[in-house]
C-alpha atoms as a PDB file:
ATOM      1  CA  UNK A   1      -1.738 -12.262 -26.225  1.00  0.00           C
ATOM      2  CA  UNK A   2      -2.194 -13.339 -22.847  1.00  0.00           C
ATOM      3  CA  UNK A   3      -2.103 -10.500 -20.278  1.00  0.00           C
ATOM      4  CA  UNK A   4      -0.091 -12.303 -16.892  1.00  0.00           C
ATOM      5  CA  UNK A   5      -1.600 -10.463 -13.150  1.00  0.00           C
ATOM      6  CA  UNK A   6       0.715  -8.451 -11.557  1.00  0.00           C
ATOM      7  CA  UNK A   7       1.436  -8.659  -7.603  1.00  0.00           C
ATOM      8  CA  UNK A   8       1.541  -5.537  -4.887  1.00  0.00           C
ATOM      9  CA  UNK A   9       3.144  -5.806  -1.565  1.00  0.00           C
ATOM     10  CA  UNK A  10       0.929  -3.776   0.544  1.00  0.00           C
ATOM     11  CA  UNK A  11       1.665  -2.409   4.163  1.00  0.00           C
ATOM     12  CA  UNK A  12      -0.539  -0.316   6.113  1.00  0.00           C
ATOM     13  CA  UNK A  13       1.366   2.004   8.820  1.00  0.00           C
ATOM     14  CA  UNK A  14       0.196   4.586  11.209  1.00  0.00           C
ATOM     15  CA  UNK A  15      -2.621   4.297  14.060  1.00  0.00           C
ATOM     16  CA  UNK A  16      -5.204   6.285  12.337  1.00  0.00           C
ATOM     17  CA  UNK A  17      -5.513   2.509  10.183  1.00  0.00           C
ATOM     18  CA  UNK A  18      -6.718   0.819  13.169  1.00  0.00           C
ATOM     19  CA  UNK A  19      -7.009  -2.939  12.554  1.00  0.00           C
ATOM     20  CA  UNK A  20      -4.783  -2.332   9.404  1.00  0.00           C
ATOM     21  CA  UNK A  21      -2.042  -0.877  11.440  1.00  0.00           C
ATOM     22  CA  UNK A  22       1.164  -2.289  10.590  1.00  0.00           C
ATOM     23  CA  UNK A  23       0.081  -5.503   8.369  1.00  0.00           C
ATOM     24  CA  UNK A  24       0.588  -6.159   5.083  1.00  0.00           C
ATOM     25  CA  UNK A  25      -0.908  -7.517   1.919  1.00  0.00           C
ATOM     26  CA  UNK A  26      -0.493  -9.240  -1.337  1.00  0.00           C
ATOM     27  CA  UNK A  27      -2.489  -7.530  -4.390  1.00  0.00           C
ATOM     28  CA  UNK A  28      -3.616  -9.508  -7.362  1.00  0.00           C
ATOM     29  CA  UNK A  29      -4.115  -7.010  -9.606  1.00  0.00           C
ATOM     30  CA  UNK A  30      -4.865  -6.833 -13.693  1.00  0.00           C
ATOM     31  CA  UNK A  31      -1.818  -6.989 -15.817  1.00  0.00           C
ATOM     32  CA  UNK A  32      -2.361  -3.345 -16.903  1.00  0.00           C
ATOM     33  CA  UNK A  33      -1.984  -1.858 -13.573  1.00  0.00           C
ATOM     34  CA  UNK A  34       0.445   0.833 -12.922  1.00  0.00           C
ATOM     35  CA  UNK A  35       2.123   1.472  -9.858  1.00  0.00           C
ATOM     36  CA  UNK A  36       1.175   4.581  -9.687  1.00  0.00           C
ATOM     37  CA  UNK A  37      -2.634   3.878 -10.308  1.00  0.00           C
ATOM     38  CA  UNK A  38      -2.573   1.826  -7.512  1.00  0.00           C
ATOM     39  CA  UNK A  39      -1.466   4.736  -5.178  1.00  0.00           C
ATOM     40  CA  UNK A  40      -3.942   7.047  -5.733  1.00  0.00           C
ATOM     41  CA  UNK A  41      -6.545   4.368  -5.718  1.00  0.00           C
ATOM     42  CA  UNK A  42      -5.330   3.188  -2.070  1.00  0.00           C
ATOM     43  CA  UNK A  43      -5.122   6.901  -1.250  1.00  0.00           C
ATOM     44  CA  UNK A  44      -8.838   7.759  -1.878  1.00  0.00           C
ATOM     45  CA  UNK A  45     -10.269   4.545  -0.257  1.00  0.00           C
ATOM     46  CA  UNK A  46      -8.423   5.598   2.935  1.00  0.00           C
ATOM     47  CA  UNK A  47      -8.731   9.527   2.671  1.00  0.00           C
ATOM     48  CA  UNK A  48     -11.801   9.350   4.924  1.00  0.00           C
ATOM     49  CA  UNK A  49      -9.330   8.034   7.903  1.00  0.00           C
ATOM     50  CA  UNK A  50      -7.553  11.444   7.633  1.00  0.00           C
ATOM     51  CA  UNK A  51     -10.606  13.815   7.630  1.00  0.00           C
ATOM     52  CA  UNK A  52      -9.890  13.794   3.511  1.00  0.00           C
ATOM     53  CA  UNK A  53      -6.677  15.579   3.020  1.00  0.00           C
ATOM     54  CA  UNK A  54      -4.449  13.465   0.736  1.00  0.00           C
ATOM     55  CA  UNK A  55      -1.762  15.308   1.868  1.00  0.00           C
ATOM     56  CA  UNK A  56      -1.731  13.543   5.107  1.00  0.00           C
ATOM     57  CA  UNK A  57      -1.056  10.421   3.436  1.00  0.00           C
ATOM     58  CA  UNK A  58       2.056   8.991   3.006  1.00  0.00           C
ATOM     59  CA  UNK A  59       3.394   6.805  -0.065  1.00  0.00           C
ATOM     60  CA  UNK A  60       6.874   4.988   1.285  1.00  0.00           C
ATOM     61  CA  UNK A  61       9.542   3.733  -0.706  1.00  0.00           C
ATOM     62  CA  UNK A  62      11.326   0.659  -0.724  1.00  0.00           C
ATOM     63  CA  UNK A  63      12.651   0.891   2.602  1.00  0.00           C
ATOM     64  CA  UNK A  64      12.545  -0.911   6.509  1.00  0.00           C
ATOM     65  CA  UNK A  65       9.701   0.757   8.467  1.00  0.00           C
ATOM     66  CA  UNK A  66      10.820   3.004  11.515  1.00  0.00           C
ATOM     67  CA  UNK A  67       7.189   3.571  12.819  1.00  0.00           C
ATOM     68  CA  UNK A  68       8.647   5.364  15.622  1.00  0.00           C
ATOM     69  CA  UNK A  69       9.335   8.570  13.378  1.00  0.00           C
ATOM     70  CA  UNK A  70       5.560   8.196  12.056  1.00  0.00           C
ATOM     71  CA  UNK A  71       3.391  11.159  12.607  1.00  0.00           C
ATOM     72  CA  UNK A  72       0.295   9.292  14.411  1.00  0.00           C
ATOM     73  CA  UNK A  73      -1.941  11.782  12.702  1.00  0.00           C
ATOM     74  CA  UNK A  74      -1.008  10.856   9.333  1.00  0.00           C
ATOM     75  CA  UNK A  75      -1.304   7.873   7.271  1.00  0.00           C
ATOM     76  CA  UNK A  76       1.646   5.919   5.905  1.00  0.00           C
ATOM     77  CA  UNK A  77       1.224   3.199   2.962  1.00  0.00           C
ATOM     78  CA  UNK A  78       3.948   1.308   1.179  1.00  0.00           C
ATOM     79  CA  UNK A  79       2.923  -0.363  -2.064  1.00  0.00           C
ATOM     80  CA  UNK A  80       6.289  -1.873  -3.993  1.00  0.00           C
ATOM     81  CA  UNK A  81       6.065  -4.596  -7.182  1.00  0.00           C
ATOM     82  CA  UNK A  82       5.986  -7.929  -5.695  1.00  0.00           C
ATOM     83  CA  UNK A  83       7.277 -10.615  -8.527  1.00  0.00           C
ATOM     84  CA  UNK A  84       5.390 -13.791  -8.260  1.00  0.00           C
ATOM     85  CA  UNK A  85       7.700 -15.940  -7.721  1.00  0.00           C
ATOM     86  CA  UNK A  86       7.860 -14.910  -4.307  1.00  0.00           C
ATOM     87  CA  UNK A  87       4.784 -16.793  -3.830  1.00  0.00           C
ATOM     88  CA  UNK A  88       4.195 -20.297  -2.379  1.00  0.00           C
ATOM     89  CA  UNK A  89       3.104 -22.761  -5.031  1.00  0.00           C
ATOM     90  CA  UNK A  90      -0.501 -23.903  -4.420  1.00  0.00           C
END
């Protein structure tokens, strides 16, 4: 059984990212990989930015991005399923 790559839409919010802040990315990712996995793994990497304290990261749903609300001391980071067929044919 072949085991298909899933896709992450990524977005980075908050000025404590720096040359992240406000972009956004497509994830390849294994088949196998949960949502929530790729949270917490997106959460460590950036803990560092945020003196280590998870809790000043921020996991946003599905929704528009008001960065004007944003704490600047924290960090914000949306990560939804992205279907594949959203992307362009190469």
């Amino acid at each position: 059984m072949r085991i298909f790559p899933v896709y992450f839409r990524v977005g980075f919010y908050g000025p404590k990212f720096e040359e992240l802040q406000n972009k956004e990315f497509i994830y390849r990712l294994p088949g196998e990989t949960r949502l929530g996995h790729i949270q917490t793994q997106l959460k460590e990497k950036h803990a560092k930015k945020v003196g280590g304290d998870l809790e000043n990261i921020c996991i946003l749903q599905n929704v528009n991005i008001d960065t004007i609300d944003m704490d600047p001391n924290k960090l914000y980071i949306q990560v939804i399923d992205f279907i594949s067929s959203h992307l362009p044919k190469t």
